[in-house]
Protein backbone atom coordinates (compact mmCIF):
# COMPACT_ATOMS: atom_id res chain seq x y z
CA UNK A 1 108.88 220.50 120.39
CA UNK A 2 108.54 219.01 123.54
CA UNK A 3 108.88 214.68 124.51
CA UNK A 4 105.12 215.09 125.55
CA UNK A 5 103.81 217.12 122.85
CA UNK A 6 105.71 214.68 120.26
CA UNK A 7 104.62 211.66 121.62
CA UNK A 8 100.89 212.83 121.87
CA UNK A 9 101.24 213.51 118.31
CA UNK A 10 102.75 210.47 117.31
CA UNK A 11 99.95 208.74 119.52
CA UNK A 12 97.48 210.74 117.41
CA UNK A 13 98.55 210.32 114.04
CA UNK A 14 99.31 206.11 114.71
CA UNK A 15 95.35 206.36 115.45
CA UNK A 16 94.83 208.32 112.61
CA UNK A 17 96.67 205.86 110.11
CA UNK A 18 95.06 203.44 112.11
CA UNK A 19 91.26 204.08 111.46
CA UNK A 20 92.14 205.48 107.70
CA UNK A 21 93.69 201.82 107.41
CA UNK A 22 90.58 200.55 108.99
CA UNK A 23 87.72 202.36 106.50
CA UNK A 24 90.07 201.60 103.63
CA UNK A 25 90.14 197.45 104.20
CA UNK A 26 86.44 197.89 105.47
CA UNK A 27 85.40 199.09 101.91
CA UNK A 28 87.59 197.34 99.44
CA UNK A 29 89.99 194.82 100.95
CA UNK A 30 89.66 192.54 104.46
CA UNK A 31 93.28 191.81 104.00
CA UNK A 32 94.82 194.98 104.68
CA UNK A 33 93.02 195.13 108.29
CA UNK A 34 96.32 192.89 109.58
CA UNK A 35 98.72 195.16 108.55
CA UNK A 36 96.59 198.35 110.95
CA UNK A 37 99.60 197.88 113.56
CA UNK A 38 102.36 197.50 110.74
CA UNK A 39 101.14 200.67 108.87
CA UNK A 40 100.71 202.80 111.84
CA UNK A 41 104.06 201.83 113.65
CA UNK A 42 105.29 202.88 110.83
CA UNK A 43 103.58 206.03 110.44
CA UNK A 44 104.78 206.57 114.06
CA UNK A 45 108.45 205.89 113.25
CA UNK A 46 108.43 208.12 110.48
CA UNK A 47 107.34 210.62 112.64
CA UNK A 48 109.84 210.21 114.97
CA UNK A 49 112.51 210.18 112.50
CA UNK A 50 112.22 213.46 110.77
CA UNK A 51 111.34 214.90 113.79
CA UNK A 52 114.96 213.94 114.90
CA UNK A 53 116.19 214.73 111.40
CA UNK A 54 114.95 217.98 110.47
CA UNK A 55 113.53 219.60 113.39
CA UNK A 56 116.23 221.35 115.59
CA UNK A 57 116.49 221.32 119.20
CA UNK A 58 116.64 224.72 120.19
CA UNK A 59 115.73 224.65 123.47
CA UNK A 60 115.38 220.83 124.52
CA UNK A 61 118.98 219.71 123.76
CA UNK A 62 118.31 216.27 125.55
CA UNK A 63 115.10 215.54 123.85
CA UNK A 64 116.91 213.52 120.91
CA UNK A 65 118.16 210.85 124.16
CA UNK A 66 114.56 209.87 124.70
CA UNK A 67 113.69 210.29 120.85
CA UNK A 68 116.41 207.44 119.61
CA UNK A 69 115.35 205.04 122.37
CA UNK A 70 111.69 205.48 121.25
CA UNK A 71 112.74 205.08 117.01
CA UNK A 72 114.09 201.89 118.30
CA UNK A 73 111.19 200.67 120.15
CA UNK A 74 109.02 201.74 117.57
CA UNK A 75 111.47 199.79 114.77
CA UNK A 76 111.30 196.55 116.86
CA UNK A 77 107.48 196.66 117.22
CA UNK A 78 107.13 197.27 113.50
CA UNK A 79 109.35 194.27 112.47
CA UNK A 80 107.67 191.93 114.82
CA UNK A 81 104.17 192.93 113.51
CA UNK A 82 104.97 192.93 109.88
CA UNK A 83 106.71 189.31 110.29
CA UNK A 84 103.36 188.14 112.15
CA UNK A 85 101.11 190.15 109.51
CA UNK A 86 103.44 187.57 106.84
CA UNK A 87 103.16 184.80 108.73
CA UNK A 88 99.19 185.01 109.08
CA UNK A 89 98.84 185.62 105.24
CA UNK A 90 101.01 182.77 104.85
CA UNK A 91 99.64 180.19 106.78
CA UNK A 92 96.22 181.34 105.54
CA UNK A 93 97.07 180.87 102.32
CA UNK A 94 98.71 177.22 102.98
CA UNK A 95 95.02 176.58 104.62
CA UNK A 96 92.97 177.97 101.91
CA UNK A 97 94.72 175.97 99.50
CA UNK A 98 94.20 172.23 101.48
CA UNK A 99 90.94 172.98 101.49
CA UNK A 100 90.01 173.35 97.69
């Protein structure tokens, strides 16, 4: 698998997990909608994972140096937005409680 044709896919199933996320908090819980960049950051990192895992580079030998740099990227973005996804449910709570 080619670095374009992985990272289109990747692109395309972030948006997927993105919009599934999306309906789901849309119908049952408001909450989860912070947690859209969290979930599919993750869904991308995943993807990028066992693709370096499990699929063998047959022809591509140096696509693996472009996939590690990306798995990191991808890990720092989905620390920073699960700490900020905390934070907001945090300080939400602290101001939901002053004001009962």
């Amino acid at each position: 698998m080619s670095n374009l044709v992985g990272i289109l896919l990747s692109i395309f199933l972030m948006v997927l997990s993105a919009v599934i996320t999306y309906k789901i908090g849309e119908k049952m819980s408001s909450r989860v909608i912070k947690y859209i960049p969290t979930i599919s950051t993750g869904v991308g990192l995943i993807f990028f994972y066992i693709r370096v895992n499990f699929i063998p580079y047959k022809t591509h030998a140096f696509d693996a140096l472009i996939d590690i740099p990306v798995i990191f990227l991808l890990a720092t973005i989905f620390v920073i937005s699960l700490l900020l996804a905390l934070w907001i449910e945090i300080t939400n709570k602290g101001n939901s409680h002053w004001e009962n």
